[in-house]
N, C-alpha and C. Protein backbone atom coordinates (compact mmCIF):
# COMPACT_ATOMS: atom_id res chain seq x y z
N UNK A 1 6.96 -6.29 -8.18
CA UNK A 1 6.93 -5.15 -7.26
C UNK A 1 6.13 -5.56 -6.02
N UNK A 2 6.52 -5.36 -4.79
CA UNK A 2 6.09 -6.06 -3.75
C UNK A 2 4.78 -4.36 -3.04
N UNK A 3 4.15 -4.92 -2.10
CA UNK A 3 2.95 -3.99 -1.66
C UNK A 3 4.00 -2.74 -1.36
N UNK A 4 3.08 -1.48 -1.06
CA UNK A 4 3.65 -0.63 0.19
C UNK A 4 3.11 -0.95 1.31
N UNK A 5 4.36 -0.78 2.10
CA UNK A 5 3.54 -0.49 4.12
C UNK A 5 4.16 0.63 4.38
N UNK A 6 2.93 0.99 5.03
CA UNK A 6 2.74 2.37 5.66
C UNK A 6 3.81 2.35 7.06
N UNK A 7 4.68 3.49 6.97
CA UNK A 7 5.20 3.54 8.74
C UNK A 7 4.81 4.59 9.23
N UNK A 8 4.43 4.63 10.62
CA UNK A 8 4.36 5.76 11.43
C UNK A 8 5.62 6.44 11.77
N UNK A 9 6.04 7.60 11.62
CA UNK A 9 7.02 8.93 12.47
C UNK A 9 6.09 9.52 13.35
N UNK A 10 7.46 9.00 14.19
CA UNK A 10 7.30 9.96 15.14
C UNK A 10 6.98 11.40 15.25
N UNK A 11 6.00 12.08 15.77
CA UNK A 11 5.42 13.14 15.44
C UNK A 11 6.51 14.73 16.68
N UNK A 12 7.19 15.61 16.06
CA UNK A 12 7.89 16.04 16.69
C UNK A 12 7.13 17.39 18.22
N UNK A 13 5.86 17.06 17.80
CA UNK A 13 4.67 18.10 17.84
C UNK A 13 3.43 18.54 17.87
N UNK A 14 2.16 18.66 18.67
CA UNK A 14 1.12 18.05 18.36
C UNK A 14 0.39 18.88 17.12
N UNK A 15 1.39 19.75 16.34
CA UNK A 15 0.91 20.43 15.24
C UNK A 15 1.53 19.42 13.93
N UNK A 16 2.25 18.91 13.96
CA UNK A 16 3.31 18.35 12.66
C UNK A 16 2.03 17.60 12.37
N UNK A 17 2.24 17.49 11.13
CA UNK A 17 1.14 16.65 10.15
C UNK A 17 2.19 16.07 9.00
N UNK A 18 2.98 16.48 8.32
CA UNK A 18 4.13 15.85 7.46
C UNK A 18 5.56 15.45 8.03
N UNK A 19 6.32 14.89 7.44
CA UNK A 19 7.50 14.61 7.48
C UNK A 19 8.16 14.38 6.20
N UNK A 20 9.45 14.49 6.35
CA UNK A 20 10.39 14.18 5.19
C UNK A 20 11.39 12.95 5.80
N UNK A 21 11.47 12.04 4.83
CA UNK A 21 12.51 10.75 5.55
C UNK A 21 13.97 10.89 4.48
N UNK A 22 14.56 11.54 5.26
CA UNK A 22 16.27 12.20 4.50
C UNK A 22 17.33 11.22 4.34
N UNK A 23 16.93 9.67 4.79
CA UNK A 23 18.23 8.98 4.22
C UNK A 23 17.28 7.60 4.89
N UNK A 24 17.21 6.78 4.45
CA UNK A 24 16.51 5.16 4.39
C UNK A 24 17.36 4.45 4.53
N UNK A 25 17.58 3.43 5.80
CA UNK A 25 18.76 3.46 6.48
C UNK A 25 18.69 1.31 6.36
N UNK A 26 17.67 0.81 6.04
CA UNK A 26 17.16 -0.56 5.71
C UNK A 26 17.58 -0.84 4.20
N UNK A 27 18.38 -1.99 4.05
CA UNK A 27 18.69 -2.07 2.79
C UNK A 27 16.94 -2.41 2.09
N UNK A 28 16.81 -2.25 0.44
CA UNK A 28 15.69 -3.22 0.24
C UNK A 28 15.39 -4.43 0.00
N UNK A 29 14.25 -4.25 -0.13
CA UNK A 29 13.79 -5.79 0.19
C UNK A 29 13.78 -6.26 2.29
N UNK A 30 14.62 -5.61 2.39
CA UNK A 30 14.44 -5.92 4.14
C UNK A 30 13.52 -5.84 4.95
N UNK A 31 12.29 -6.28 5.78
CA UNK A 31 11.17 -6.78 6.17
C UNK A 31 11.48 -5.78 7.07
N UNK A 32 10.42 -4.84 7.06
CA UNK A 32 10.39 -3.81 8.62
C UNK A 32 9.16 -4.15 9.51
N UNK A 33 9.05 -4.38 10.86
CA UNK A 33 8.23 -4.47 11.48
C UNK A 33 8.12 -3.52 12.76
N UNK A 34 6.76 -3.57 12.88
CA UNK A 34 6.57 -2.59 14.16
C UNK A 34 7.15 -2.72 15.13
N UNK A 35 7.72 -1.92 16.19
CA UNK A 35 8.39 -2.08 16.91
C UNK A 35 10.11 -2.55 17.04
N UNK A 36 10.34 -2.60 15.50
CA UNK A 36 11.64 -2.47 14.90
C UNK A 36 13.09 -1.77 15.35
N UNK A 37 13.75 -2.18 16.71
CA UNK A 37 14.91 -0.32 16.76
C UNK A 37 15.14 -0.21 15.35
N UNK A 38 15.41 1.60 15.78
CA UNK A 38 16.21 2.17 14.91
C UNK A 38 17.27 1.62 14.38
N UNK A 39 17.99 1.72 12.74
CA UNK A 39 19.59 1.62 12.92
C UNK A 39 20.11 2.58 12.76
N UNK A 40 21.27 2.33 12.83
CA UNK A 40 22.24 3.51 12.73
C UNK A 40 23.46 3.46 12.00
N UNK A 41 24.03 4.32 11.47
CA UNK A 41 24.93 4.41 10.40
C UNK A 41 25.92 4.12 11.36
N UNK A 42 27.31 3.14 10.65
CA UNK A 42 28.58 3.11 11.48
C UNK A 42 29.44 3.75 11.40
């Protein structure tokens, strides 16, 4: 089992404190780094 890393969201609000992430779009195992674009479904 490999570490967790933490990602930042984008905050929609200067009240938002949670988020929900509704579909994980990086296969696993795939290396995310900061400053990463987005992908997008085809």
């Amino acid at each position: 089992m490999s570490a967790i890393t933490p990602i930042v969201m984008p905050k929609w609000g200067l009240s938002m404190k949670e988020g929900t992430v509704n579909e994980w779009l990086v296969e696993e195992g795939t290396e995310i780094t900061v400053g990463m674009p987005p992908r997008c479904r085809n």
